[in-house]
Protein backbone atom coordinates (compact mmCIF):
# COMPACT_ATOMS: atom_id res chain seq x y z
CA UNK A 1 -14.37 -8.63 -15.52
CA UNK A 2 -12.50 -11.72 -15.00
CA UNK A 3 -13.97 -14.73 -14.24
CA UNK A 4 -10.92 -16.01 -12.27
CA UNK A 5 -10.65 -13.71 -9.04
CA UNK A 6 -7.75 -15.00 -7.01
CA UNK A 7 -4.26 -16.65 -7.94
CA UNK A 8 -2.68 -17.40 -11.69
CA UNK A 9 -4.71 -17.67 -14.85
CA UNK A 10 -4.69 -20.81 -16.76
CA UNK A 11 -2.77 -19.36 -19.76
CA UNK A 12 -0.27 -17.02 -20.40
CA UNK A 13 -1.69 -15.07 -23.00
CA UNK A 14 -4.97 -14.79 -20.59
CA UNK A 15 -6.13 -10.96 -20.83
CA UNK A 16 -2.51 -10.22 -22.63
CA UNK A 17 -3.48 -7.36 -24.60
CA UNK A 18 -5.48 -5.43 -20.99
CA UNK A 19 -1.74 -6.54 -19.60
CA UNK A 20 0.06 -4.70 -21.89
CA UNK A 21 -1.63 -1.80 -21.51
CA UNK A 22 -1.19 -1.97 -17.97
CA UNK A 23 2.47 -2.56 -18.12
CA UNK A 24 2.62 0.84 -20.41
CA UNK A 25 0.57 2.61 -17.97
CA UNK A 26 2.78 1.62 -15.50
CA UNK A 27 6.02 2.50 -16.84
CA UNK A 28 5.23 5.78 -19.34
CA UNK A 29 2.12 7.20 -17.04
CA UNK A 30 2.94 6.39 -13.49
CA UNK A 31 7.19 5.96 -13.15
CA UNK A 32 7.57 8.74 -15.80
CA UNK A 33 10.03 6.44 -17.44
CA UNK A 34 12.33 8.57 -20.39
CA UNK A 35 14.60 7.66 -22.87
CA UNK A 36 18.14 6.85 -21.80
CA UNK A 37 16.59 6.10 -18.13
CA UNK A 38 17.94 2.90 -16.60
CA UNK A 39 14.89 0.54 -14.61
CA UNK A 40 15.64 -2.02 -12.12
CA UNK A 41 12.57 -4.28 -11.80
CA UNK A 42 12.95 -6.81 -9.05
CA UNK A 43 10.98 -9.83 -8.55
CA UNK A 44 11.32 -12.98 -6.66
CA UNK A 45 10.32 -16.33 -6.98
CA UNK A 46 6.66 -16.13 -5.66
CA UNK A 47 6.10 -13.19 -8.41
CA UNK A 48 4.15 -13.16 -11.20
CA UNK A 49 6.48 -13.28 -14.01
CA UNK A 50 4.30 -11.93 -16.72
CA UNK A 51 3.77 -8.70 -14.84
CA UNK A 52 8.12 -8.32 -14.31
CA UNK A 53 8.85 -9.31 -18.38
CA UNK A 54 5.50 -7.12 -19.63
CA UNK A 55 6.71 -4.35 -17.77
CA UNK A 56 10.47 -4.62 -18.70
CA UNK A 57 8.81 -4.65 -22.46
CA UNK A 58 6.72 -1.30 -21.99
CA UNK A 59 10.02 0.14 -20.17
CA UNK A 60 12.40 -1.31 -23.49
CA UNK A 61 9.82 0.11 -25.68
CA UNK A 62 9.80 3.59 -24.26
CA UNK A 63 13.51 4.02 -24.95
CA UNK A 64 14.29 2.92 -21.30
CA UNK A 65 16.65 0.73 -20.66
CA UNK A 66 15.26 -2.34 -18.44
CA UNK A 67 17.54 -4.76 -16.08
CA UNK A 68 15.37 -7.60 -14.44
CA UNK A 69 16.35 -9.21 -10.92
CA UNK A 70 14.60 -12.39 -9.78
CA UNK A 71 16.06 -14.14 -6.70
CA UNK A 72 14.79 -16.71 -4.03
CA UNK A 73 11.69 -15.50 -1.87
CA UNK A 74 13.38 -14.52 1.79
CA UNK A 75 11.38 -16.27 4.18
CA UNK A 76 10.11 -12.36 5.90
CA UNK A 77 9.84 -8.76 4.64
CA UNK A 78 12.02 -5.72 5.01
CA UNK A 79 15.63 -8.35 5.47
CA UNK A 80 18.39 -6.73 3.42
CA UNK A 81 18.85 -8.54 -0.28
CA UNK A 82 21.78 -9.95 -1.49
CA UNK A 83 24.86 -7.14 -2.14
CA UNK A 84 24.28 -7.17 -6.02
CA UNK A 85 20.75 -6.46 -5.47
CA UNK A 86 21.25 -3.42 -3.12
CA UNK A 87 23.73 -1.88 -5.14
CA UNK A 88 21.55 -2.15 -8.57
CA UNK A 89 18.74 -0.66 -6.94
CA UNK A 90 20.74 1.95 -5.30
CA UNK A 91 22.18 2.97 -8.84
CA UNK A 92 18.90 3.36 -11.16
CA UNK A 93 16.61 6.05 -12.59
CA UNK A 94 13.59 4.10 -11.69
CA UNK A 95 13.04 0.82 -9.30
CA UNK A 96 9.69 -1.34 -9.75
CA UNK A 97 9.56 -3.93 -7.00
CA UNK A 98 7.79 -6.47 -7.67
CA UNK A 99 8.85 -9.11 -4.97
CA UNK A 100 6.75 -10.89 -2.26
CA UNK A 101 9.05 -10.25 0.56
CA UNK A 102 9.51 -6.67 -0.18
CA UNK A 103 12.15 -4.91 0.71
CA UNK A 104 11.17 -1.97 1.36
CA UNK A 105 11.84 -0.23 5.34
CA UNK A 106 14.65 -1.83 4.82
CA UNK A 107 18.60 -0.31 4.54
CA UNK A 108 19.31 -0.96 0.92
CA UNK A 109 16.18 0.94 0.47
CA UNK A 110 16.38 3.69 2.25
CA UNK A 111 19.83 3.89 0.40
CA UNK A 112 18.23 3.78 -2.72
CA UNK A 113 15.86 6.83 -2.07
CA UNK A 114 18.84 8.94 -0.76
CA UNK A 115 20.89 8.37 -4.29
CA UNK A 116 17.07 10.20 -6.17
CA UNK A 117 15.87 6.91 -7.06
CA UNK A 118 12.05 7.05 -8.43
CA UNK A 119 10.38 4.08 -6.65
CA UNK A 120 6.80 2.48 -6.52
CA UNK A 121 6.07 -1.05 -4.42
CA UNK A 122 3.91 -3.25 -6.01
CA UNK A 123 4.92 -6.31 -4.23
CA UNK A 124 2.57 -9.25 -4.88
CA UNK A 125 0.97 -8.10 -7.51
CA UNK A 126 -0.45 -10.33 -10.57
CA UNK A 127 -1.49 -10.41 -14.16
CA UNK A 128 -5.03 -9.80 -13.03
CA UNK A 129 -4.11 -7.13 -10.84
CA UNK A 130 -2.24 -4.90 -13.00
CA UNK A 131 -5.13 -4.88 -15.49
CA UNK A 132 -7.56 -4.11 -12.71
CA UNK A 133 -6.16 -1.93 -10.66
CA UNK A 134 -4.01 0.09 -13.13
CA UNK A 135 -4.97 -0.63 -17.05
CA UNK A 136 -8.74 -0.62 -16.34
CA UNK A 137 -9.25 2.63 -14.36
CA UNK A 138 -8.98 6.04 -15.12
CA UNK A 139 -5.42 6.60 -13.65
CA UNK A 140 -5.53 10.39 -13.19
CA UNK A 141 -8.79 10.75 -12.52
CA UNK A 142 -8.08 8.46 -8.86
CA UNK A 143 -4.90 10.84 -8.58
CA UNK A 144 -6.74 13.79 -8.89
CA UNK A 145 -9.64 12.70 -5.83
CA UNK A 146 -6.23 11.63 -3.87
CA UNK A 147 -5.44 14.73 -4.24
CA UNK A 148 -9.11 16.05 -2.68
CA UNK A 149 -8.68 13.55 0.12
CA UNK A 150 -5.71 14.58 0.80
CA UNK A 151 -6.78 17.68 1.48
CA UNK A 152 -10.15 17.17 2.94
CA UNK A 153 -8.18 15.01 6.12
CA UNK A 154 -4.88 17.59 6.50
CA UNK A 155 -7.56 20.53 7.27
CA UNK A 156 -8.98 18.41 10.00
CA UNK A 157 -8.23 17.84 13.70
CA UNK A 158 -9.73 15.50 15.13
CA UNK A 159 -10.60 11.78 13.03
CA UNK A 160 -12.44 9.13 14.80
CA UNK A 161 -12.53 5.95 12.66
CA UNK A 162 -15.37 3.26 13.92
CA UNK A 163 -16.80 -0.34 12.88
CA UNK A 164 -19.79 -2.68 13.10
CA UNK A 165 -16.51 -4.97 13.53
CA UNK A 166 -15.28 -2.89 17.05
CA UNK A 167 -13.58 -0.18 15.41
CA UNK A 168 -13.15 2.82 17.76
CA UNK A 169 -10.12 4.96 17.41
CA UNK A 170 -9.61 8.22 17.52
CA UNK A 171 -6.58 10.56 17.14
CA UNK A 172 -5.43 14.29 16.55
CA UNK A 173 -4.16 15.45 13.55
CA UNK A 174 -2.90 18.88 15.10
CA UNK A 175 -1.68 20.11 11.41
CA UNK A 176 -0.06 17.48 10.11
CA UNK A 177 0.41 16.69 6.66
CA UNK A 178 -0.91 14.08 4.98
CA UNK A 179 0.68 12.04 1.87
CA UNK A 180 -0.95 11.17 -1.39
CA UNK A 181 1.08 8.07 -1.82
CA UNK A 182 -0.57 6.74 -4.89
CA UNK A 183 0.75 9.71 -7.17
CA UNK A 184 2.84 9.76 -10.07
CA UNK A 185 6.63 9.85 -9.60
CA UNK A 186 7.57 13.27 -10.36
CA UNK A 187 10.26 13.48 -7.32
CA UNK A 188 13.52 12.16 -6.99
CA UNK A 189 13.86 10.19 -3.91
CA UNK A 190 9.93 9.79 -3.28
CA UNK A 191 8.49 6.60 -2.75
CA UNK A 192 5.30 6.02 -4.48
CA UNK A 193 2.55 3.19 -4.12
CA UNK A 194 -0.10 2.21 -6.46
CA UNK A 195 -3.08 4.87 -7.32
CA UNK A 196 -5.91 4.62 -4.70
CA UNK A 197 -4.06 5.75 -0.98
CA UNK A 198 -3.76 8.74 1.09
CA UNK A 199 -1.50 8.12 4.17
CA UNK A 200 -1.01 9.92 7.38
CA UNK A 201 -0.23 9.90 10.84
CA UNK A 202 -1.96 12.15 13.61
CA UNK A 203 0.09 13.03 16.32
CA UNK A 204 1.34 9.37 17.87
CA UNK A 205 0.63 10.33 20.97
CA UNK A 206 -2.86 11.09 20.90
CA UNK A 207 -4.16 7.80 19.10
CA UNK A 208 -6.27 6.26 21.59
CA UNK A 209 -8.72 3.26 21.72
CA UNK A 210 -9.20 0.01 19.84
CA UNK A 211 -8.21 -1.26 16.36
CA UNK A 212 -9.96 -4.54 14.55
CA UNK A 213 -8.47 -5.93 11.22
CA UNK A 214 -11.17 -8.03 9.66
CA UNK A 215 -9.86 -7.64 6.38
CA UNK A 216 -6.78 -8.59 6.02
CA UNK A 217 -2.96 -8.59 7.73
CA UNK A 218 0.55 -9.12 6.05
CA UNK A 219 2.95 -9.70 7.48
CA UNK A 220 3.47 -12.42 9.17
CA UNK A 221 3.24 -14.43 5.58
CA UNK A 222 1.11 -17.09 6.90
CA UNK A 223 -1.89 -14.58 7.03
CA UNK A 224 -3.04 -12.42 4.27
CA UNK A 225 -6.72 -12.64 3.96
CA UNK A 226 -8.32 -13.19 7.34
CA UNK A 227 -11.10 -15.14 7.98
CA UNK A 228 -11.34 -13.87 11.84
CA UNK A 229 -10.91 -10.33 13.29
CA UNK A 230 -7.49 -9.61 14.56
CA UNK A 231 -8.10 -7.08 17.61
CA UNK A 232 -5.82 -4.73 19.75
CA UNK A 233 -5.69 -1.85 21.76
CA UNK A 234 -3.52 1.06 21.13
CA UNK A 235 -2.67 3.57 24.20
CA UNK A 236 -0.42 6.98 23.77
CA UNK A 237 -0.22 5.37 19.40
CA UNK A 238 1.30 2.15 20.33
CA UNK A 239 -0.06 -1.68 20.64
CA UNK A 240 -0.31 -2.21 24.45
CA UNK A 241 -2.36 -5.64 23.76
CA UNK A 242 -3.33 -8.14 20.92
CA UNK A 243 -6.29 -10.04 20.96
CA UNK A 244 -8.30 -12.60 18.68
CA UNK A 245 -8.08 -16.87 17.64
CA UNK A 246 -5.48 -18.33 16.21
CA UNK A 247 -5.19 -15.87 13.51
CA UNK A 248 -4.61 -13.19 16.34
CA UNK A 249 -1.91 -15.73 18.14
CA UNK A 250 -0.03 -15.93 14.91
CA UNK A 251 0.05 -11.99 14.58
CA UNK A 252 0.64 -11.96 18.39
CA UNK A 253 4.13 -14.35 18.24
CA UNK A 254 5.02 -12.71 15.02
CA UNK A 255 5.55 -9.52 16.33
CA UNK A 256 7.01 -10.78 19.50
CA UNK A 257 9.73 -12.10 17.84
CA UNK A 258 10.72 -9.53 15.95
CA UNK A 259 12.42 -8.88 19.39
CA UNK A 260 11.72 -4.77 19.45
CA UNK A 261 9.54 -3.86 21.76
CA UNK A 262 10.83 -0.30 21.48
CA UNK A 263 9.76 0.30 17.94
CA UNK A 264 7.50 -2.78 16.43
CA UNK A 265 4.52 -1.75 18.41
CA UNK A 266 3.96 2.02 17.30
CA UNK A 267 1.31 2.71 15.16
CA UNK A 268 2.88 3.81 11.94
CA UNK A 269 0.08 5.17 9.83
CA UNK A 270 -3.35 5.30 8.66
CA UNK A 271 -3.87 5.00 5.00
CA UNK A 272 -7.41 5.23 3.01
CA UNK A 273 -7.97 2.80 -0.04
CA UNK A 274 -9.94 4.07 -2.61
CA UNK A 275 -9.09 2.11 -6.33
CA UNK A 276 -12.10 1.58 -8.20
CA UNK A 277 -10.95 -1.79 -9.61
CA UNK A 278 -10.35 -3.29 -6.14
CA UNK A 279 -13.70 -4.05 -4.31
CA UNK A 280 -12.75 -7.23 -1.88
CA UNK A 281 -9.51 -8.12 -0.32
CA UNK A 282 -7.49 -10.84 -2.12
CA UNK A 283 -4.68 -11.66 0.01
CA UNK A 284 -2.16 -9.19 -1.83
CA UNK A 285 -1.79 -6.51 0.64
CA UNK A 286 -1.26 -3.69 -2.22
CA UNK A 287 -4.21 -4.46 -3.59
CA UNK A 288 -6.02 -5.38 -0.02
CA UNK A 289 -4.85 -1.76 0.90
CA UNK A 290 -6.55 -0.09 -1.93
CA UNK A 291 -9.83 -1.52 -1.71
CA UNK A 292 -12.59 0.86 -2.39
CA UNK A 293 -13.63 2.81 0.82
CA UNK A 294 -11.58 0.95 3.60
CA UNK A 295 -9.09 2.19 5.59
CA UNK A 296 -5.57 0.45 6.29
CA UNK A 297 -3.06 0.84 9.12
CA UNK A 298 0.54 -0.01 9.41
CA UNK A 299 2.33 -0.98 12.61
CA UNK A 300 6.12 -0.72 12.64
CA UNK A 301 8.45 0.94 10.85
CA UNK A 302 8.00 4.42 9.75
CA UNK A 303 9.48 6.70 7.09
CA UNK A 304 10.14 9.84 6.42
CA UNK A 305 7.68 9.82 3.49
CA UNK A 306 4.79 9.98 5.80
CA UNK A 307 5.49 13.52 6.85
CA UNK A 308 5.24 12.78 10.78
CA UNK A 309 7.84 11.41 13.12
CA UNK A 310 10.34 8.59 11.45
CA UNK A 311 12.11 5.81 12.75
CA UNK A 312 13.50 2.46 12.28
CA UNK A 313 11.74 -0.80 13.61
CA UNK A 314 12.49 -4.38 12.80
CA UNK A 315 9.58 -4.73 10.71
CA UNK A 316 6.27 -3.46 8.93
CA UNK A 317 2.81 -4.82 8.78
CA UNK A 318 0.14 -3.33 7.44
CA UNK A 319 -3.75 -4.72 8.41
CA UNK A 320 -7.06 -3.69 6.70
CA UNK A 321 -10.62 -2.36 8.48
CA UNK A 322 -13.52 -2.50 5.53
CA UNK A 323 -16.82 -0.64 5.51
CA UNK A 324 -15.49 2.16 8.14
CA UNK A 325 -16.83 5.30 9.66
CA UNK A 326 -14.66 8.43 9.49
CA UNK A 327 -15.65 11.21 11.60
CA UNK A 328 -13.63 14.57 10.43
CA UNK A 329 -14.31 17.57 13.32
CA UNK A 330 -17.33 15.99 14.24
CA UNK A 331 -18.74 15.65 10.28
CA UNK A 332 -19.13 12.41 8.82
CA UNK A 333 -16.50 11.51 5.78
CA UNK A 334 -17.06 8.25 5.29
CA UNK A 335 -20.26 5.55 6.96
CA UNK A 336 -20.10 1.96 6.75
CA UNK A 337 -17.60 2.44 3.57
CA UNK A 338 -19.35 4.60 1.85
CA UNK A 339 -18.50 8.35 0.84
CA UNK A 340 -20.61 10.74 2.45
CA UNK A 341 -18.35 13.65 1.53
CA UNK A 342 -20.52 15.60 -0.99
CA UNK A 343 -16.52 16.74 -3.46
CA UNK A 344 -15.48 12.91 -2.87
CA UNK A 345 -19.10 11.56 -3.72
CA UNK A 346 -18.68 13.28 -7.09
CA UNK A 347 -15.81 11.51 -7.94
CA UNK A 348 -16.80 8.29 -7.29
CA UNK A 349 -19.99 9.80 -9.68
CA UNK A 350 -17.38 10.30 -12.48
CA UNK A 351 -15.36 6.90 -11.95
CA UNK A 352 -18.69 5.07 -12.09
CA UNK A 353 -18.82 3.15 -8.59
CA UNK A 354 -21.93 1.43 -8.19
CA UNK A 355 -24.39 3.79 -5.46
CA UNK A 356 -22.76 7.52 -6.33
């Protein structure tokens, strides 16, 4: 395990070889990348360049045939990019985005997914993070108990989700479906994330009580990693009040001025993190979202993808809960972030986590 935990590595060639292989992993194992395939990896200027040219190597290498895209960091997430950018993502086999300010929710996106385009988000994401969260795990093995959660939560009704942190929400999943979003990308048109998430919605209008990020929250930019819990209450599945510090006032004035009050407020999803190679938040929201045994919400925008109701807001933000409680039908899932869930226990047996 690295030494360095956070931020850019002294050296280039720092861990090069474990970067490789996670670039390879990434383009032959998880985008399915062929021969004769054309790859649009976008980055911007806040990204990690080793991770954009390792992965347009692995992609090159295949028989794939790579285009890179770096431009200027936009100053929020979801704005539209410039023309060239939407119409080279809109016209690929495969798009890896990279960038900070990720587009994704937004038009040129959604664009891009209705042309068949194979598509993964890995916005933020480093040298170290590639090689722990997708070259040092056992890729398929975390698909395959996605799969079991997945399928564990869409035969449940009712999920209460608590915390020593003030936690206490609970909603009705009244047959929906739920989404293993960190899959492989075997569909046309289907956005994937990174291995470790299984997201859902209940029905909107039965999520009820209060939410507490004390993990982490992005956007607004300025936050990330929080060092104070961010509090609301959600009534009929949307934000009727946000409290906190200053951290809570940012998060507050950010979503105010998005100026949608219609949309910006609604609950969006629940999502379960659950890589082995992520076990505290960083900062970078994919990787914050995948860290073993929390739970993550998003707030905003919502696609299609998630299987429930879809619409357009001005924005997405996703916040983090660690060590929760998940109460399926009355049987405990998940206590104070750990797996109680005797299928899901034995897979965290066979990745090795520390406890199982």
């Amino acid at each position: 395990m690295s030494m360095f935990t956070i931020g850019m590595e002294p050296r280039d060639e720092y861990m090069s070889f474990e970067l490789a292989k996670g670039a390879m992993t990434l383009a032959r194992d998880v985008m399915l990348v062929k021969p004769g395939e054309s790859v649009v990896i976008t980055g911007d200027s806040c990204t990690d360049r080793r991770v954009v040219e390792v992965t347009a190597n692995a992609v090159f290498t295949i028989g794939g045939h790579p285009a890179v895209i770096y431009y200027p960091t936009a100053p929020e997430t979801c704005l539209e990019p410039y023309a060239p950018i939407a119409a080279a993502v809109e016209h690929c086999d495969v798009w890896i985005e990279f960038t900070y300010s990720s587009i994704m929710h937004s038009n040129c996106f959604r664009a891009a997914l209705a042309a068949g385009v194979r598509y993964i988000n890995l916005t933020g994401m480093d040298a170290m993070m590639m090689v722990r969260t997708i070259g040092n795990i056992d890729y398929p093995l975390v698909v395959e108990m996605g799969g079991a959660i997945q399928r564990i939560i869409q035969q449940s009704d009712e999920v209460i989700v608590k915390s020593q942190a003030g936690t206490d929400l609970k909603g009705y999943n009244r047959g929906r479906r739920v989404r293993l979003s960190g899959k492989l990308a075997t569909e046309k048109g289907y956005p994937i994330m990174l291995a470790g998430q299984v997201s859902w919605c209940p029905i909107e209008e039965t999520i009820e009580g209060t939410l507490v990020f004390d993990g982490a929250l992005f956007p607004p930019m300025s936050l990330g990693k929080l060092s104070e819990p961010v509090a609301m209450t959600l009534r009929e599945g949307r934000v009727s009040e946000i409290r906190g510090g200053r951290e809570a006032r940012v998060f507050s004035q950010w979503m105010e001025g998005l100026n949608d009050p219609e949309n910006m407020y609604r609950l969006a999803h629940y999502s379960l993190g659950f890589n082995p190679g992520v076990r505290a938040v960083t900062g970078r929201i994919v990787e914050d979202e995948r860290v073993f045994g929390c739970i993550e919400f998003g707030v905003g925008s919502q696609g299609k993808s998630i299987l429930g109701k879809e619409w357009a807001a001005a924005g997405h933000t996703d916040g983090i809960v660690l060590n929760p409680t998940i109460i399926l039908d009355g049987k405990i899932f998940e206590e104070e972030g750990v797996y109680r869930h005797p299928e899901i226990r034995e897979y965290c047996r066979k990745l090795g986590i520390a406890g199982y």
